[in-house]
Every structure is written in C-alpha cells, then in structure tokens.
N, C-alpha and C. Protein backbone atom coordinates (compact mmCIF):
# COMPACT_ATOMS: atom_id res chain seq x y z
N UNK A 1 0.85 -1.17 0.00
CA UNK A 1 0.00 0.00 0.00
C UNK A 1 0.89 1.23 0.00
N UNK A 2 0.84 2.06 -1.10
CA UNK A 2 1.51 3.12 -1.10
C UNK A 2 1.30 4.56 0.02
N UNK A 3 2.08 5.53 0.39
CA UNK A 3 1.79 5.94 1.72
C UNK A 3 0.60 7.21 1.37
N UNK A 4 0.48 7.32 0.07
CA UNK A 4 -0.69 8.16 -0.07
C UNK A 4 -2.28 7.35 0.22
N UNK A 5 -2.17 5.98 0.13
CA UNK A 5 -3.61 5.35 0.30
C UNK A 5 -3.27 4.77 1.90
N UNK A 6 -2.45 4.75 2.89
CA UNK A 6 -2.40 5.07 4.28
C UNK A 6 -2.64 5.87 4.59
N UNK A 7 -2.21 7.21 4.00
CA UNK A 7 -2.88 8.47 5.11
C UNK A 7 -4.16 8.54 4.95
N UNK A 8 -4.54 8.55 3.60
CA UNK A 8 -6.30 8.58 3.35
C UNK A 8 -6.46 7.08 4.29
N UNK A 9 -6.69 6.27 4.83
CA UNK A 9 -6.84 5.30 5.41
C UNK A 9 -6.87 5.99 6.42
N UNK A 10 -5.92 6.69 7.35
CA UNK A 10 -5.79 7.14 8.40
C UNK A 10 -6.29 8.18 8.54
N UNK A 11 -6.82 8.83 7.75
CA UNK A 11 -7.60 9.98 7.88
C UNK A 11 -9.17 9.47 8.00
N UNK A 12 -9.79 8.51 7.04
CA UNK A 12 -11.07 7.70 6.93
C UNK A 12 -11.20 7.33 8.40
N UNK A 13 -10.09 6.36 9.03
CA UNK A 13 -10.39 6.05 10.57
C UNK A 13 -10.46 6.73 11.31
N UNK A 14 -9.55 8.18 11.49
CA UNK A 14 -10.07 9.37 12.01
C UNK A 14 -11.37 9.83 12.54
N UNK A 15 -11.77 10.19 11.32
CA UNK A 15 -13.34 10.87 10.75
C UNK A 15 -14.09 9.95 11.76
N UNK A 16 -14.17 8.14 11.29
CA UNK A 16 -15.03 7.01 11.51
C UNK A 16 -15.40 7.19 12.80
N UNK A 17 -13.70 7.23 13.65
CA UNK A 17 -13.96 7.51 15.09
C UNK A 17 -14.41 8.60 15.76
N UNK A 18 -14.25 9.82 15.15
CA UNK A 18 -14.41 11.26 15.71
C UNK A 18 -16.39 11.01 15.32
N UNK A 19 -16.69 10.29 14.27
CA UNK A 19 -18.43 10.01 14.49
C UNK A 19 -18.71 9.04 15.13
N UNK A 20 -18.17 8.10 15.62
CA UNK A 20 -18.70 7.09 16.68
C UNK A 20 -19.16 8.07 17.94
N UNK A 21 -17.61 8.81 18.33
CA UNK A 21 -17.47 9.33 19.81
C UNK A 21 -18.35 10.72 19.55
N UNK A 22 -19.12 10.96 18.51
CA UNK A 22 -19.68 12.09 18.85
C UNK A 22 -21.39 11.32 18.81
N UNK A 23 -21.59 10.19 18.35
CA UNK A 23 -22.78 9.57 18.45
C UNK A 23 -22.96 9.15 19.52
N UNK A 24 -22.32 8.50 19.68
CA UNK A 24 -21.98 7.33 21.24
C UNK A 24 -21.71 7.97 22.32
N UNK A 25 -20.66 8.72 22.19
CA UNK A 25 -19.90 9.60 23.50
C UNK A 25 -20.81 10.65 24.27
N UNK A 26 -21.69 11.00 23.85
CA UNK A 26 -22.61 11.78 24.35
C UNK A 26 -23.22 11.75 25.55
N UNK A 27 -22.04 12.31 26.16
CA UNK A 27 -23.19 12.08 27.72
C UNK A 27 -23.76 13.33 27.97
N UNK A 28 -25.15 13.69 28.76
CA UNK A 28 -25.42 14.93 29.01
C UNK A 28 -25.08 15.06 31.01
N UNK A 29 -24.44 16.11 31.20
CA UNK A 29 -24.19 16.57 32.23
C UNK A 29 -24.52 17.85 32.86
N UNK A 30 -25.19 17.26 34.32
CA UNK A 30 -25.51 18.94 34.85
C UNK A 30 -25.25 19.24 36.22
N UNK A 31 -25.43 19.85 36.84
CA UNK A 31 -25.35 19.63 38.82
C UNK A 31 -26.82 20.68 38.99
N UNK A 32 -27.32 20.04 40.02
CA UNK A 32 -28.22 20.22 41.05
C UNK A 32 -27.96 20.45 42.43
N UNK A 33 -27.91 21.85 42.89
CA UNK A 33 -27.99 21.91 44.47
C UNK A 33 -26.44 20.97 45.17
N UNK A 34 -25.20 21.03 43.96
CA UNK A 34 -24.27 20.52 44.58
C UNK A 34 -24.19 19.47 43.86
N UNK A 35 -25.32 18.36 43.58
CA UNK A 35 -24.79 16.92 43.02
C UNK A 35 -24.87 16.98 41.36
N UNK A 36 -23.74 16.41 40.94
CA UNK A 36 -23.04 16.50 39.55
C UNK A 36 -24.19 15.01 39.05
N UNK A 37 -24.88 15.50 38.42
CA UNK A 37 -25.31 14.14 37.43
C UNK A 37 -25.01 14.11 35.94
N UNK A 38 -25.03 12.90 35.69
CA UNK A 38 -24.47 12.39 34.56
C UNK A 38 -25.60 11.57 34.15
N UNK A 39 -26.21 11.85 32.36
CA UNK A 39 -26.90 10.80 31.40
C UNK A 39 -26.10 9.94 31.01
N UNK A 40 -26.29 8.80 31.47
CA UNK A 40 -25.22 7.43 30.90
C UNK A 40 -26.15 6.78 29.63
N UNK A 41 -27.62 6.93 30.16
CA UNK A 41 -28.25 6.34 29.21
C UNK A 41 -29.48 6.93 28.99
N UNK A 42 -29.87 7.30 27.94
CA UNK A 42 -31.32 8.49 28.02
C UNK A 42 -32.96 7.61 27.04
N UNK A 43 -33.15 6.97 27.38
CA UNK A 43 -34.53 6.28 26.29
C UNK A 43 -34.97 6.72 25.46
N UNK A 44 -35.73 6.47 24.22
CA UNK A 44 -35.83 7.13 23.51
C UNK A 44 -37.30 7.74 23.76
N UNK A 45 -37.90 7.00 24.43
CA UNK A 45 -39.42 8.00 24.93
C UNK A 45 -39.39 8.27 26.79
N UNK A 46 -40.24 8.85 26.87
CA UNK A 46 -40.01 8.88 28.15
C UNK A 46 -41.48 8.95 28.56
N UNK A 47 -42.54 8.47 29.09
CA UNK A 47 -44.10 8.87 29.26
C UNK A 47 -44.09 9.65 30.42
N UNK A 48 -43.40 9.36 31.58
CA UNK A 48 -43.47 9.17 32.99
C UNK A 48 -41.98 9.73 33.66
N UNK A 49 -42.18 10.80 34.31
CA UNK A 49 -40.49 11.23 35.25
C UNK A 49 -40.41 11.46 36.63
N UNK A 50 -39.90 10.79 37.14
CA UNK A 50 -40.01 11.09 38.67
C UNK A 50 -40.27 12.87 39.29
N UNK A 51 -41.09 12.34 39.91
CA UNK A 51 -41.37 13.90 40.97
C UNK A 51 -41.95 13.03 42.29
N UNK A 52 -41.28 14.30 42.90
CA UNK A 52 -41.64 13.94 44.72
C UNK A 52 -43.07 13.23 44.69
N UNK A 53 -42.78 12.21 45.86
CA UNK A 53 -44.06 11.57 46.44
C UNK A 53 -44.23 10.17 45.49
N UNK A 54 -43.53 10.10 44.01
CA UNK A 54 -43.25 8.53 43.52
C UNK A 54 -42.73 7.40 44.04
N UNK A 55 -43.38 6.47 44.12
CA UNK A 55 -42.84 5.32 44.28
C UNK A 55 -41.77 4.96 43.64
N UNK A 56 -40.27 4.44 43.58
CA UNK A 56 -39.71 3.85 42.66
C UNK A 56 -39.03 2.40 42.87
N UNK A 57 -38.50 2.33 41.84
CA UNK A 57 -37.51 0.70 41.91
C UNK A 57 -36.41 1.26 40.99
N UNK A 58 -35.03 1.48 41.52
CA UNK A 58 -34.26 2.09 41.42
C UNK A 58 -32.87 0.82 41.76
N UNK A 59 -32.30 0.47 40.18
CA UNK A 59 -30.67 -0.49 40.34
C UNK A 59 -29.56 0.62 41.21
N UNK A 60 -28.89 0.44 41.91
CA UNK A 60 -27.77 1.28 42.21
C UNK A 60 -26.46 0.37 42.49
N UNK A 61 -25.47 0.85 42.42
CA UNK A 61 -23.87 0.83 42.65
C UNK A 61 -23.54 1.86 43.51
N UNK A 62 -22.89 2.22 44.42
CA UNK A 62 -22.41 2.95 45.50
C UNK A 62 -20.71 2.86 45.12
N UNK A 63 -19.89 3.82 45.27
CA UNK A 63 -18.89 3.43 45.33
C UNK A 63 -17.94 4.93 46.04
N UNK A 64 -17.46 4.88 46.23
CA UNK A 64 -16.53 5.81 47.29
C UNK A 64 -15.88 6.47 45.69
N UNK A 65 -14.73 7.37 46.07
CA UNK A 65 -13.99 8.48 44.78
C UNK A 65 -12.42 7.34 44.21
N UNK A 66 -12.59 6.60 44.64
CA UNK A 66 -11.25 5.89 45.08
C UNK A 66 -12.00 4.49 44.37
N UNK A 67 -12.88 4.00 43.64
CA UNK A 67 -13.64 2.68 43.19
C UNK A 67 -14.18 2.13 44.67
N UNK A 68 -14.16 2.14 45.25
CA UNK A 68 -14.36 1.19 46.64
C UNK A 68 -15.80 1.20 46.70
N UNK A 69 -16.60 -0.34 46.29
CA UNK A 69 -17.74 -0.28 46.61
C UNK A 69 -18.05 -0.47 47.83
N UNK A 70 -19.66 0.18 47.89
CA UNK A 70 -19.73 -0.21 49.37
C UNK A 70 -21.45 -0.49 49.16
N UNK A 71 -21.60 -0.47 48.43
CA UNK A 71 -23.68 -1.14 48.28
C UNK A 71 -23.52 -1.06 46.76
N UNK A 72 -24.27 -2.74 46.76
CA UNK A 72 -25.19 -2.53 45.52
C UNK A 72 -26.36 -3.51 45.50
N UNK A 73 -27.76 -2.75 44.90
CA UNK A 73 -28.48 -3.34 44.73
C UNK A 73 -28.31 -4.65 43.36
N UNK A 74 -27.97 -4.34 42.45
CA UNK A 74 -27.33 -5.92 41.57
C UNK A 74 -26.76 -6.91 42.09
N UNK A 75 -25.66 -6.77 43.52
CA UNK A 75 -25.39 -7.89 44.19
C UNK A 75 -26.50 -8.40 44.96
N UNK A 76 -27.91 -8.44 44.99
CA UNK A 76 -28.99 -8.83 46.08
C UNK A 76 -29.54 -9.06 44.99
N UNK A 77 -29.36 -8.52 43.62
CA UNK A 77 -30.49 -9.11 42.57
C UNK A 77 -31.97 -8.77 42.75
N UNK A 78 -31.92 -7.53 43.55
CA UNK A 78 -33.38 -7.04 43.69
C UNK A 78 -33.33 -5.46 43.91
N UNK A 79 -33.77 -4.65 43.11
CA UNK A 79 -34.15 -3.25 42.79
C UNK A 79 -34.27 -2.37 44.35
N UNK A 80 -33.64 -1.26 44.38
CA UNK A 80 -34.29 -0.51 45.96
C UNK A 80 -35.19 -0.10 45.85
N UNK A 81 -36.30 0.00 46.80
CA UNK A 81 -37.75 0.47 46.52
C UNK A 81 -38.14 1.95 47.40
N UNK A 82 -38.62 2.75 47.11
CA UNK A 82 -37.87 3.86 48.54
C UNK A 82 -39.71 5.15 47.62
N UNK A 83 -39.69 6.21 48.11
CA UNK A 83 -40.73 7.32 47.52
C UNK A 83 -39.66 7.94 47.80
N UNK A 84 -39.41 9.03 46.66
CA UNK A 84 -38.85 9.78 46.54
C UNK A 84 -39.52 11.32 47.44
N UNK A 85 -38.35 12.18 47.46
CA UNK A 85 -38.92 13.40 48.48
C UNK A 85 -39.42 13.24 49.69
N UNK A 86 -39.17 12.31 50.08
CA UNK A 86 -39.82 11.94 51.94
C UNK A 86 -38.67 11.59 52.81
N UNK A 87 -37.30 11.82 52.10
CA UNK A 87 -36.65 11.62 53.44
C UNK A 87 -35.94 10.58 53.80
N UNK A 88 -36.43 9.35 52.66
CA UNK A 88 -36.36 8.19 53.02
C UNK A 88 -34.64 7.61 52.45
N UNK A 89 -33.92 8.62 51.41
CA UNK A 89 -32.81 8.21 51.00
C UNK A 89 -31.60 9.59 51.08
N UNK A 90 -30.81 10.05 50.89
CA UNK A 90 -30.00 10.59 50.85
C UNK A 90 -30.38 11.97 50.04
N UNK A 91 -30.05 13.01 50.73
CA UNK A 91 -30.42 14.01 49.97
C UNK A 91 -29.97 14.35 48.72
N UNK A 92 -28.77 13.57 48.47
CA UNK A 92 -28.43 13.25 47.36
C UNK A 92 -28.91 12.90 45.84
N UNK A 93 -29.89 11.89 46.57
CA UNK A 93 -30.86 10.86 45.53
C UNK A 93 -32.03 11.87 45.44
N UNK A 94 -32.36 12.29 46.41
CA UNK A 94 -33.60 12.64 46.05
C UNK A 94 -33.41 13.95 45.52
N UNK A 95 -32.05 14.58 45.29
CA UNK A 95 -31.73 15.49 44.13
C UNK A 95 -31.58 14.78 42.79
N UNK A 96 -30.68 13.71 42.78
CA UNK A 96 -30.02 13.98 41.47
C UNK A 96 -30.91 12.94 40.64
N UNK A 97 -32.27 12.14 41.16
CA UNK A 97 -33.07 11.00 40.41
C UNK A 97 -34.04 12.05 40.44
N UNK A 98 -34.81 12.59 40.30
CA UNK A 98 -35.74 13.64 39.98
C UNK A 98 -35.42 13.97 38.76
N UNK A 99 -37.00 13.83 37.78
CA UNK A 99 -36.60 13.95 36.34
C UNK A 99 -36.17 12.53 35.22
N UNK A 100 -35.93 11.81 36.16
CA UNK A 100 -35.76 10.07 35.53
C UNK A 100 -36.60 9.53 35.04
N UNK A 101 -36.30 8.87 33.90
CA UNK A 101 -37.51 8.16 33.47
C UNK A 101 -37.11 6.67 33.36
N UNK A 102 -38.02 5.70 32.93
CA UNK A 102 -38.08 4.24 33.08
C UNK A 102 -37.18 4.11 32.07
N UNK A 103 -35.53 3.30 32.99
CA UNK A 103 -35.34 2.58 31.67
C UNK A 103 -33.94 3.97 31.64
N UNK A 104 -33.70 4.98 32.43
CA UNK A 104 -32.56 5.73 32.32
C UNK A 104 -31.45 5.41 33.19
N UNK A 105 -30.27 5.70 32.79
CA UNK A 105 -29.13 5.57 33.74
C UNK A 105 -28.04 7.09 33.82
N UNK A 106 -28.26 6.90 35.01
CA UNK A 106 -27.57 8.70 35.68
C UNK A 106 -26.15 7.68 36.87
N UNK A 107 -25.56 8.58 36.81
CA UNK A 107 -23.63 8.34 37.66
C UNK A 107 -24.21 9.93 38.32
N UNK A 108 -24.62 9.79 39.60
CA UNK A 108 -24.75 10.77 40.81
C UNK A 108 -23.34 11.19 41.25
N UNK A 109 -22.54 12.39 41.29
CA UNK A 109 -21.90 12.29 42.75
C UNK A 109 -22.23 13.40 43.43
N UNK A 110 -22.06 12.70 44.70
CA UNK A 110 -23.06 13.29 45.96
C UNK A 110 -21.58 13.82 46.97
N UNK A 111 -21.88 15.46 47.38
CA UNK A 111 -20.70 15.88 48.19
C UNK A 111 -21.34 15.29 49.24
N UNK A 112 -20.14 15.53 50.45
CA UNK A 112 -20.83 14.68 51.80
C UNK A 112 -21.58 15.60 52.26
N UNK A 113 -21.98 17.10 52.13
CA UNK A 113 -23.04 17.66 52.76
C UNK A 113 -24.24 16.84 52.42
N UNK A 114 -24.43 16.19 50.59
CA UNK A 114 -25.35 15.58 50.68
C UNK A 114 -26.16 14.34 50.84
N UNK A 115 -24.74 13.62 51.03
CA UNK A 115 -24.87 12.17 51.65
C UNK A 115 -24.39 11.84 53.38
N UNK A 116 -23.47 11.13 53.67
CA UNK A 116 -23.48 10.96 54.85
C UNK A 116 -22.65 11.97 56.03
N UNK A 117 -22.49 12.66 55.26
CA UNK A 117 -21.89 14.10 56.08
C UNK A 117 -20.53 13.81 56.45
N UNK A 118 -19.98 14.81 57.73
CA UNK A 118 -18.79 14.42 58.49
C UNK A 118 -18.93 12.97 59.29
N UNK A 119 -20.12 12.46 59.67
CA UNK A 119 -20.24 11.59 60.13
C UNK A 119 -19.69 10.40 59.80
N UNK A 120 -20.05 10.07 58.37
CA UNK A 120 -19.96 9.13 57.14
C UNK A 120 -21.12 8.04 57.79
N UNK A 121 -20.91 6.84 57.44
CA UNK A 121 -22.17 5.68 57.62
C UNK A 121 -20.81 4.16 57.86
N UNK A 122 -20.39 4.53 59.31
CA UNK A 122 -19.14 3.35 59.41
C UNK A 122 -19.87 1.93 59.38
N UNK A 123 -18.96 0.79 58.98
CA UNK A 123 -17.74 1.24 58.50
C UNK A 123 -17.60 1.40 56.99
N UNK A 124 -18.40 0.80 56.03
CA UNK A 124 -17.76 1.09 54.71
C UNK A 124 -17.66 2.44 54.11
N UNK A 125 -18.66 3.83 54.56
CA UNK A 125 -18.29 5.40 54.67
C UNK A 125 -17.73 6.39 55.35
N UNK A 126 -16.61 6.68 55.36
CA UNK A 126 -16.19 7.24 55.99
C UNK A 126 -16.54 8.53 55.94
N UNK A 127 -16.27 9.37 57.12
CA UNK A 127 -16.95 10.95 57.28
C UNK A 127 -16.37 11.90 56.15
N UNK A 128 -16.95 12.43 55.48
CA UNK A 128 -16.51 13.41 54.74
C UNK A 128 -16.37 12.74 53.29
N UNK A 129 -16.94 11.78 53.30
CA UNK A 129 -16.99 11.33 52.04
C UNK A 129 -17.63 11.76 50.56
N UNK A 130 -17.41 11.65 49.63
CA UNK A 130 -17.82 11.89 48.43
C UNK A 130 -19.17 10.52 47.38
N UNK A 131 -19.68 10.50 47.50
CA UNK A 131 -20.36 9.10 46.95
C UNK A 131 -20.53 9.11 45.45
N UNK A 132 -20.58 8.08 45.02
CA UNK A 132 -20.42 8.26 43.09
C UNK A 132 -21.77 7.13 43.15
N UNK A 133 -22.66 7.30 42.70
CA UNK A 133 -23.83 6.33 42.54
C UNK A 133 -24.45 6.14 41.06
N UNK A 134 -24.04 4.78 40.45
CA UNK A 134 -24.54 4.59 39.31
C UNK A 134 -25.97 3.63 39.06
N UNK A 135 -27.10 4.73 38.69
CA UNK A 135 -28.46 4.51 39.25
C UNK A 135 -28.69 3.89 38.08
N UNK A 136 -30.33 3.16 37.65
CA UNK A 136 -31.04 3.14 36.82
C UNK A 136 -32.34 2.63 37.23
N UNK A 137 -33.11 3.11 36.51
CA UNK A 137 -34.79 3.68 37.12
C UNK A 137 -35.10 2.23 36.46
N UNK A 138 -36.37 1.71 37.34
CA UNK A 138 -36.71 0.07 36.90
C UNK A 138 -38.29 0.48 36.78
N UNK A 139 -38.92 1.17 37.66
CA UNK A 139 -39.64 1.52 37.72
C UNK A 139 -40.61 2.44 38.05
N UNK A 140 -41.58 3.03 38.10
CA UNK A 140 -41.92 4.19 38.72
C UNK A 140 -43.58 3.74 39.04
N UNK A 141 -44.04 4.06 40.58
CA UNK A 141 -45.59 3.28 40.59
C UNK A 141 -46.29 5.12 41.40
C-alpha cells in the first residue's frame, strides 16, 4: 500500500472515530444543588419522570472516589424500593433521580453535605466522604 492510500486510510479512521465518539460519547451533564449528574443512558421516549411523592424501583452501585464499593443493589439481585422526596434516601438521591424516566441511567456524585456528612455511615463510609452512585430507574408506581 503506497503511503498516499495510508494516510487517506488514516484519515477515513479518524473521521469514523471522531463520528462514533460524537454519536456514542454523548453524555449529558448537569449539577443540582451541589450533586453533579451524569446521562449514561437516556430512552428514547419517556411517558413518565419522577417527581416527589413517587414510588420507585431504582438499580444502584455505590462506590466511594477511590472505586471502593460499598452497596449494591445488583449484588442482592433485587431493585431498591424507597418514595422519593420523603426523606427516606439521601439528599443526594432525592436530588439527582428527579426527572428520571423508566429505563434511564444517571452516575450521581453526591458531596458529603449531601450524603453521609462528616459523620460518614461506618464502617464502609467514611466521614466526609464523596459518593459516586450509578443509578437506573426500573420503575416508577
């Protein structure tokens, strides 16, 4: 292959990739009241979005800034079930899952004002912690 039909080669794979990562790569990002959320995965319809006082069923991953898990609902093989806006989860969650729809996936991170504070939740949180939570909505009743 002569080096003029490599660079066009290498230019074609270029392009190929610079449209994958602008199709694919697309995450949408915003912060709320402190917590940084992230669209990992957005549906293509949405009927239904969480607002205070919903029931949900909600997959999560927990993990400290450092990878260190410390909860997940996929290791129990059963969804968390909780109403949103009552108190019942981390002020965190009930910021950054507001607006979710069935079938989305959001990467929360939660400063420790809005998760377990200076306190933390011993032993797997320590005080002053940062939480990274990779959610996805199962359901909404």
């Amino acid at each position: 292959m002569g080096s003029s039909c490599r660079f066009a080669m290498c230019v074609f794979v270029y392009i190929f990739y610079l449209l994958v990562l602008g199709v694919c790569g697309e995450i949408e990002v915003f912060e709320v009241d402190g917590v940084k959320v992230e669209r990992l995965k957005i549906p293509e319809t949405c009927d239904f979005s969480v607002q205070d006082g919903d029931q949900l069923k909600i997959h999560y991953r927990g993990t400290l800034e450092d990878g260190t898990e410390f909860d997940s609902s996929y290791s129990r093989n059963s969804p968390f079930a909780f109403t949103i806006g009552k108190g019942q989860v981390i002020k965190g969650w009930d910021i950054g899952i507001k607006g979710m729809c069935i079938g989305e996936k959001r990467k929360l991170t939660i400063p420790p004002d809005k998760g377990y504070g200076d306190q933390g939740f011993p032993p797997k949180i320590p005080g002053g912690a940062t939480l990274i939570f990779e959610t996805e909505l199962i359901d909404i009743d």
